[in-house]
Every structure is written in structure tokens, then in C-alpha cells.
PDB file of N, CA and C in Angstrom:
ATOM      1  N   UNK A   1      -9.461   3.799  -7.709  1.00  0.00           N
ATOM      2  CA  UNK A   1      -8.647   2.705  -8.167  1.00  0.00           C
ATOM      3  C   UNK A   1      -8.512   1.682  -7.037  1.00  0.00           C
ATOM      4  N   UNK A   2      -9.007   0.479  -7.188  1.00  0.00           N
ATOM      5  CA  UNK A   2      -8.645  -0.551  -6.642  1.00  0.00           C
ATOM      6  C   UNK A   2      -7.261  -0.857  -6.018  1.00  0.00           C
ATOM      7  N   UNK A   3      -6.498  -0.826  -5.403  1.00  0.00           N
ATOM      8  CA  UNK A   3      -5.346  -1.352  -5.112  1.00  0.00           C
ATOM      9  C   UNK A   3      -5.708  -2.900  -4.666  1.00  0.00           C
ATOM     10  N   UNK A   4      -5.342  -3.938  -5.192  1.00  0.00           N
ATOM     11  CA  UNK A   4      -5.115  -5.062  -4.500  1.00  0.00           C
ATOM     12  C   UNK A   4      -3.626  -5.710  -4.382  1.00  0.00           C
ATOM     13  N   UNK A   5      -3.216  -5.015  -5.033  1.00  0.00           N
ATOM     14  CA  UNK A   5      -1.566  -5.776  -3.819  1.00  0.00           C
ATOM     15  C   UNK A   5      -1.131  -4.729  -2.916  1.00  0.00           C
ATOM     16  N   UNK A   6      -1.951  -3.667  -2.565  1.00  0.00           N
ATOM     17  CA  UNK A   6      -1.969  -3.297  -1.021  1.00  0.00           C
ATOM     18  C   UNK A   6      -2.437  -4.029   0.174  1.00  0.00           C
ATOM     19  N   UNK A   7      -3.447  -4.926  -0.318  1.00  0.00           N
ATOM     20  CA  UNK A   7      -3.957  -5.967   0.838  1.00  0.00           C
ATOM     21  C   UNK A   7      -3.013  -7.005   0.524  1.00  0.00           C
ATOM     22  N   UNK A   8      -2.533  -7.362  -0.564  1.00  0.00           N
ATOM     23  CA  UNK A   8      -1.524  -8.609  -0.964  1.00  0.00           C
ATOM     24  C   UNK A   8      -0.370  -8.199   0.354  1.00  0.00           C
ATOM     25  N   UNK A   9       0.113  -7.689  -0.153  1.00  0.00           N
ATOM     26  CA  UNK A   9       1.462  -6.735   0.450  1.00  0.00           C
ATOM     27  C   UNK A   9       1.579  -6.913   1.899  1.00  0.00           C
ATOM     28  N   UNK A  10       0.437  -6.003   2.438  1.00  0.00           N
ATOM     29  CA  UNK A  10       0.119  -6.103   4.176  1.00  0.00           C
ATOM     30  C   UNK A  10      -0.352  -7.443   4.555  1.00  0.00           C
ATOM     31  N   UNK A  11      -1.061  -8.393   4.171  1.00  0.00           N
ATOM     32  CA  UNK A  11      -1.602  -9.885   4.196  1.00  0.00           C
ATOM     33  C   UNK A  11      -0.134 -10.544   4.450  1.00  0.00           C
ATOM     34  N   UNK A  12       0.366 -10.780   3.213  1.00  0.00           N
ATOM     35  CA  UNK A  12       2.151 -11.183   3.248  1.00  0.00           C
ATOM     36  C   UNK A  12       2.549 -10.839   4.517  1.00  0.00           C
ATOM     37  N   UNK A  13       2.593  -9.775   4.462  1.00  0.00           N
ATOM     38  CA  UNK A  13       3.508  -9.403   6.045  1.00  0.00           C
ATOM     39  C   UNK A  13       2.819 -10.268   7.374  1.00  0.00           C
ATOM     40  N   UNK A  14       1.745 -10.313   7.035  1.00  0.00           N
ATOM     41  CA  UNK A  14       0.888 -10.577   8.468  1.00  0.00           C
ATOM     42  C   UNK A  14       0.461  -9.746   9.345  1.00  0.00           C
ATOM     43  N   UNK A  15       0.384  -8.079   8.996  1.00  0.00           N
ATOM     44  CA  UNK A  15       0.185  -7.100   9.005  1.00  0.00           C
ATOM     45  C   UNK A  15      -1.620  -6.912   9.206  1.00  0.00           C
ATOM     46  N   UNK A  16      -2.236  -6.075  10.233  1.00  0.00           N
ATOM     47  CA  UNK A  16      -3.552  -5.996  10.158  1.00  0.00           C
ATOM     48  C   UNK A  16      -3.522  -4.133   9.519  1.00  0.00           C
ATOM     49  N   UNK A  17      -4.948  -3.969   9.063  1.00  0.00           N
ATOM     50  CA  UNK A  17      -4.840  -3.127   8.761  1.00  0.00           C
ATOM     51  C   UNK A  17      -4.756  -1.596   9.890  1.00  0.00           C
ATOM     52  N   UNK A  18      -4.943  -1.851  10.657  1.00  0.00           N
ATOM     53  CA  UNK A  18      -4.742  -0.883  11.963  1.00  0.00           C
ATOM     54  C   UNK A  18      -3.166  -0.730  12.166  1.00  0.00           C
ATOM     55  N   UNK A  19      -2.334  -1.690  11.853  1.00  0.00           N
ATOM     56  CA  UNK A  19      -1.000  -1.636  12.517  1.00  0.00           C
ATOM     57  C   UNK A  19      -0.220  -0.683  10.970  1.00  0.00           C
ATOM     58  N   UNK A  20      -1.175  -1.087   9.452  1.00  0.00           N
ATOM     59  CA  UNK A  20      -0.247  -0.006   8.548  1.00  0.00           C
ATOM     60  C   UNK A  20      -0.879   1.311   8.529  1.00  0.00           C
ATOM     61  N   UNK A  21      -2.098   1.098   9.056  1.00  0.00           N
ATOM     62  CA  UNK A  21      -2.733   2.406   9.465  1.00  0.00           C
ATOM     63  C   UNK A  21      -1.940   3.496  10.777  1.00  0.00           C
ATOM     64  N   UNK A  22      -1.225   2.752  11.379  1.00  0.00           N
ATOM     65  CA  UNK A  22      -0.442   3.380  12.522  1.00  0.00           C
ATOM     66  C   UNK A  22       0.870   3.838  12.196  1.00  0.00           C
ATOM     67  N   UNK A  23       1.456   3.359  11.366  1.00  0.00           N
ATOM     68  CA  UNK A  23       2.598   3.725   9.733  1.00  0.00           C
ATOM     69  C   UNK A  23       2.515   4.543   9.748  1.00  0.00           C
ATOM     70  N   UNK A  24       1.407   4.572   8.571  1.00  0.00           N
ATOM     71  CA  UNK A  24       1.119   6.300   8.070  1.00  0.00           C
ATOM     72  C   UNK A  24       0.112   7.085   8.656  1.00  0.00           C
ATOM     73  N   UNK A  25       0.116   7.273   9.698  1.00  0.00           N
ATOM     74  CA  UNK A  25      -0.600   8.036  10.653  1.00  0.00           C
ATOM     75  C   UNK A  25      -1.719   8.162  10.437  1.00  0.00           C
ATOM     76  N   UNK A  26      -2.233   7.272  10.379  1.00  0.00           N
ATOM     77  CA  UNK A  26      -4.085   7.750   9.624  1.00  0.00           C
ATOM     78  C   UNK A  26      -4.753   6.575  10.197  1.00  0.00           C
ATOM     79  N   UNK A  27      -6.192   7.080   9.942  1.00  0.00           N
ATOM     80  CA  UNK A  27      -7.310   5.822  11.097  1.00  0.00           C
ATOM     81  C   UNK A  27      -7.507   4.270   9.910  1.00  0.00           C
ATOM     82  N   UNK A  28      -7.940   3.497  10.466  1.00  0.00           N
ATOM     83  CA  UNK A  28      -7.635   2.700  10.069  1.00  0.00           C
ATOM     84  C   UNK A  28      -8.965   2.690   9.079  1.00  0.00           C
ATOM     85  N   UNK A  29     -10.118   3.132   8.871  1.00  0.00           N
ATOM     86  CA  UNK A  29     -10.756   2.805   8.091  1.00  0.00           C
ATOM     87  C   UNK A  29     -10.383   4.308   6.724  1.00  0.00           C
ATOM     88  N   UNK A  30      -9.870   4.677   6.842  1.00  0.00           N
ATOM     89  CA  UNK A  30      -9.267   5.504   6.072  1.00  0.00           C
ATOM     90  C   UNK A  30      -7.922   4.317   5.069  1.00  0.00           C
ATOM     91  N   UNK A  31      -7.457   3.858   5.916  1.00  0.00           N
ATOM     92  CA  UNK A  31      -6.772   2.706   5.265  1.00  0.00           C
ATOM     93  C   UNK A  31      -7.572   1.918   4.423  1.00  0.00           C
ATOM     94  N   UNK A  32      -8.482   1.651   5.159  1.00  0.00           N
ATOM     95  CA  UNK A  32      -9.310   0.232   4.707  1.00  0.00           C
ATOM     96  C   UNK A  32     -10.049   1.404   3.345  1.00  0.00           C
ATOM     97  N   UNK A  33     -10.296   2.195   3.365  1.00  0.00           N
ATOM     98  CA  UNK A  33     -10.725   3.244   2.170  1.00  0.00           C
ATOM     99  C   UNK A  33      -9.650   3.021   0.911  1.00  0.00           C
ATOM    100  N   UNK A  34      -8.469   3.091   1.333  1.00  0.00           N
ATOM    101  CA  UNK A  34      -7.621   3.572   0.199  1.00  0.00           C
ATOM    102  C   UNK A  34      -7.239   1.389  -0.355  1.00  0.00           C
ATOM    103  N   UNK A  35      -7.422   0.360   0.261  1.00  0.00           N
ATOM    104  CA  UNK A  35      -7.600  -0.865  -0.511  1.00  0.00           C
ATOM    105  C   UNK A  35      -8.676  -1.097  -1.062  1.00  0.00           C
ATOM    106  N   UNK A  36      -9.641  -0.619  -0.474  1.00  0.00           N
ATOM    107  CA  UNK A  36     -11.316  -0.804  -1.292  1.00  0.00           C
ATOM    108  C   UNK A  36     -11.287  -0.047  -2.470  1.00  0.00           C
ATOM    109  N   UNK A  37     -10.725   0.882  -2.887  1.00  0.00           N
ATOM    110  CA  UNK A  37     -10.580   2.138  -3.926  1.00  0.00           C
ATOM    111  C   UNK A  37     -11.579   2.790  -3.520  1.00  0.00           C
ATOM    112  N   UNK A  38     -12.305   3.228  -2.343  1.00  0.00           N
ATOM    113  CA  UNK A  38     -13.240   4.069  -2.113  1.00  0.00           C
ATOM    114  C   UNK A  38     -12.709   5.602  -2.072  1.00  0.00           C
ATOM    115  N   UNK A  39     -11.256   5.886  -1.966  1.00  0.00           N
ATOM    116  CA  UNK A  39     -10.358   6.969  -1.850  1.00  0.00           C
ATOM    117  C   UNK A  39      -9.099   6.823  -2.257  1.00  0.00           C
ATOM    118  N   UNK A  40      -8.899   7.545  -2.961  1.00  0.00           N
ATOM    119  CA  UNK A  40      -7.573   7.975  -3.295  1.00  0.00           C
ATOM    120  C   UNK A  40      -5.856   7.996  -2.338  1.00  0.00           C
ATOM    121  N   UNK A  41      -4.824   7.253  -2.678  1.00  0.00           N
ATOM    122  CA  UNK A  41      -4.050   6.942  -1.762  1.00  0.00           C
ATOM    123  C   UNK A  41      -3.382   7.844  -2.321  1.00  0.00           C
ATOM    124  N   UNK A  42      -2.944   8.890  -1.243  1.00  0.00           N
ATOM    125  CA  UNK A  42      -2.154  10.238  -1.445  1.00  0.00           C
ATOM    126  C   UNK A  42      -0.476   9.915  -1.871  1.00  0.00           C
ATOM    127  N   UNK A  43      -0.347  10.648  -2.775  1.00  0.00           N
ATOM    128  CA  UNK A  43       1.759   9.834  -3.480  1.00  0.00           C
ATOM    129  C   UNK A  43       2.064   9.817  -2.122  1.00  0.00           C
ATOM    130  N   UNK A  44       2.048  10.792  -1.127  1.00  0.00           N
ATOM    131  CA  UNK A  44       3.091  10.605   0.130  1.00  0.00           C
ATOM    132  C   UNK A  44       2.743   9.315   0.946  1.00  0.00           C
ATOM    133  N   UNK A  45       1.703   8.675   1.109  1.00  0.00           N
ATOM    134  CA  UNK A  45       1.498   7.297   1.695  1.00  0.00           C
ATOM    135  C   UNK A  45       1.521   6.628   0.682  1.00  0.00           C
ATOM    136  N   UNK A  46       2.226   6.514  -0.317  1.00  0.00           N
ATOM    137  CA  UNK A  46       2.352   5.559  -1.309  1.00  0.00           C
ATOM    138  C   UNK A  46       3.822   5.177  -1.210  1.00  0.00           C
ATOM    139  N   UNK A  47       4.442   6.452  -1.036  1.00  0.00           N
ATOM    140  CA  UNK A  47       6.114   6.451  -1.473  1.00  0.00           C
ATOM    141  C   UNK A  47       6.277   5.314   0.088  1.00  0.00           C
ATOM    142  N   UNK A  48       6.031   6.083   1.651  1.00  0.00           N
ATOM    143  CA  UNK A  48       6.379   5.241   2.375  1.00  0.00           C
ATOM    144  C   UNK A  48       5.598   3.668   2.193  1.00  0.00           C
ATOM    145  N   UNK A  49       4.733   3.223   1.503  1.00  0.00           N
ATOM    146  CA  UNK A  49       4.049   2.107   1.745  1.00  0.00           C
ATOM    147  C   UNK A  49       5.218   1.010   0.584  1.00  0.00           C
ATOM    148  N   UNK A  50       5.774   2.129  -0.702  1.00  0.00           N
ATOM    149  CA  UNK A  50       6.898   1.070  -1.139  1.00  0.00           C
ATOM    150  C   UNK A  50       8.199   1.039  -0.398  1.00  0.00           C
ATOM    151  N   UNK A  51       8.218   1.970   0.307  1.00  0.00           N
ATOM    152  CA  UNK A  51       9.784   2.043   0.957  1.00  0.00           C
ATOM    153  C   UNK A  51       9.517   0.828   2.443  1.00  0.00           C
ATOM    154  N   UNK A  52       8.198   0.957   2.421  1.00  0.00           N
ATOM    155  CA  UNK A  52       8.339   0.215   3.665  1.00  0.00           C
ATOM    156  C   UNK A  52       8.594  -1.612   3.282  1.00  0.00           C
ATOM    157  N   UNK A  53       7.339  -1.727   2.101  1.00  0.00           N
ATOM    158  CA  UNK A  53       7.245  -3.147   1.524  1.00  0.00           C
ATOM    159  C   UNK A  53       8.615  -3.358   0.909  1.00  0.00           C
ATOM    160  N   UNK A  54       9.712  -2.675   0.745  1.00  0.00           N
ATOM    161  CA  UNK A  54      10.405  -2.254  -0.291  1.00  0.00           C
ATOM    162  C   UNK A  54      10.494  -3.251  -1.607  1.00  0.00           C
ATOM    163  N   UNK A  55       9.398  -2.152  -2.233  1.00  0.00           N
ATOM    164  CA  UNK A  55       8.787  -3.056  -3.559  1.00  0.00           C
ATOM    165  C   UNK A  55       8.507  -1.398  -4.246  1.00  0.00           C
ATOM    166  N   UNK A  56       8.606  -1.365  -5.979  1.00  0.00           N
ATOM    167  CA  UNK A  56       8.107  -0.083  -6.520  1.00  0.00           C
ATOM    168  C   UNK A  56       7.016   0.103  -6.364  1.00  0.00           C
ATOM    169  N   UNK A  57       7.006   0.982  -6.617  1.00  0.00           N
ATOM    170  CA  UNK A  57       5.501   2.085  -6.704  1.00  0.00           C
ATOM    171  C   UNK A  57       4.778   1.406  -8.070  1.00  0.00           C
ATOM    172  N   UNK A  58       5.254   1.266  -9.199  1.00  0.00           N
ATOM    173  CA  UNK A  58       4.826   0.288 -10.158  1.00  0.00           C
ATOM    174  C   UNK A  58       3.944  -0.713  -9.799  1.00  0.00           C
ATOM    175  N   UNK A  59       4.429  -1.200  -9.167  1.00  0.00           N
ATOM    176  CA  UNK A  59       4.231  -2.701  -8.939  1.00  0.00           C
ATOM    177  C   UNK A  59       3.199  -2.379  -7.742  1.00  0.00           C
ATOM    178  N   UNK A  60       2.716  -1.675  -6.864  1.00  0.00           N
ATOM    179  CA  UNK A  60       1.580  -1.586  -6.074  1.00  0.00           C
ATOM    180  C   UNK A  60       0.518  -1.108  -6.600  1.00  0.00           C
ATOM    181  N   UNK A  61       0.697  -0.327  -8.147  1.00  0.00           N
ATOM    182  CA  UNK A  61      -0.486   0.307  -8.843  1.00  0.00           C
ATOM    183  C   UNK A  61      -0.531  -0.554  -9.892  1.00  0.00           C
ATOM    184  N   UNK A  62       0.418  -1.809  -9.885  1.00  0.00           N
ATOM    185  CA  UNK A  62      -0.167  -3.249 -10.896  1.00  0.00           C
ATOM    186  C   UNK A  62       0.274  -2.603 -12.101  1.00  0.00           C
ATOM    187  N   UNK A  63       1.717  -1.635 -12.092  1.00  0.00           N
ATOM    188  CA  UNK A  63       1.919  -1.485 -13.727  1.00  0.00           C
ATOM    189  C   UNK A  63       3.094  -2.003 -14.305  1.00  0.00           C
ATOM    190  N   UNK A  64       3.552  -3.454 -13.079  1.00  0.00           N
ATOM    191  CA  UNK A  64       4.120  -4.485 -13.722  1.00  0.00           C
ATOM    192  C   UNK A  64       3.954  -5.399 -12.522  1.00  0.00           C
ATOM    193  N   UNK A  65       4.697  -6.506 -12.764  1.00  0.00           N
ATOM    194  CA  UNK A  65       4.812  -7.757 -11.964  1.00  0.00           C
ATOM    195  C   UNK A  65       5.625  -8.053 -11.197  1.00  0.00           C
ATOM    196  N   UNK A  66       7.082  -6.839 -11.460  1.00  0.00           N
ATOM    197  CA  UNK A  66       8.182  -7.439 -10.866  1.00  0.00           C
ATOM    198  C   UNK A  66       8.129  -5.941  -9.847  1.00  0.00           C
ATOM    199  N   UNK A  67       8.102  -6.323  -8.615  1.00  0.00           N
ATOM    200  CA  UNK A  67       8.411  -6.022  -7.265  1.00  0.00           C
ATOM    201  C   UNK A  67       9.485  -5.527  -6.891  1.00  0.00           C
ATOM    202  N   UNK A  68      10.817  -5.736  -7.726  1.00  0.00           N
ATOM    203  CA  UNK A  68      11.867  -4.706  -7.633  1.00  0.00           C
ATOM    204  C   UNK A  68      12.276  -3.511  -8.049  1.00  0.00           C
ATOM    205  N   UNK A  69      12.660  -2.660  -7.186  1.00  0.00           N
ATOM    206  CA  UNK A  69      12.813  -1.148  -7.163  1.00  0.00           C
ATOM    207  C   UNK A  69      14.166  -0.920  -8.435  1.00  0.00           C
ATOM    208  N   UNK A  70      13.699  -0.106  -9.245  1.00  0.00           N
ATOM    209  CA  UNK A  70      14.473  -0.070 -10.770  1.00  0.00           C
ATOM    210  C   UNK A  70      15.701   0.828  -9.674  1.00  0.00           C
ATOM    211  N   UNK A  71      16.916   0.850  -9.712  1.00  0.00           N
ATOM    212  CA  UNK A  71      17.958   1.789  -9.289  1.00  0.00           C
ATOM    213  C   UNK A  71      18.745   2.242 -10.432  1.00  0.00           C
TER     214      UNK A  71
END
């Protein structure tokens, strides 16, 4: 699966991909794997990648538009 508002997301920030690769402890082309959809982004680097953007999990797998976390 494609993620593209994972590069949206980190781009926004001004974020390179080495520095969210240093986040979630993993090499950076392992990162660059999981925006290309060449690999699978594991739920546990998903949960911190919305807690960090703090934006839903929805909304980074594009299964809506709105960016706020339902409470």
C-alpha cells in the first residue's frame, strides 16, 4: 500500500526522511520502503507516526480527509 500522506505529513513538517527514520528506530531506507509501499508499515510505527503528526490513523491510510483524532 502506497502511503502518500506519509511523505505529505513528514514534507509538512520539514522533516527528512532519516530524522523520522530516527523516531522509530529504523534505517532510513526501510522508511523510505514503507512511503514507496514497497513494505508494509508495522501498526506499532503507525500508532507513533499519528501520535507524533497528531493526526488519525484514518487519515494516514487515506480512509478520510479529516486529520482529526475522533475522541
Amino acid at each position: 500500500m502506497y502511503l502518500r500522506r506519509l511523505r505529505d505529513l513528514r514534507e509538512d513538517s520539514d522533516l527528512s526522511q532519516t530524522a523520522i527514520a530516527s523516531l522509530l528506530h529504523i534505517q532510513q531506507t526501510v522508511y523510505s520502503r514503507y512511503e514507496r509501499g514497497f513494505q508494509t508499515i508495522p501498526l506499532e510505527h503507525l500508532l507513533a507516526l499519528a501520535d507524533y503528526y497528531k493526526v488519525s490513523i484514518d487519515y494516514i491510510l487515506e480512509r478520510t480527509n479529516n486529520p482529526a483524532i475522533n475522541q
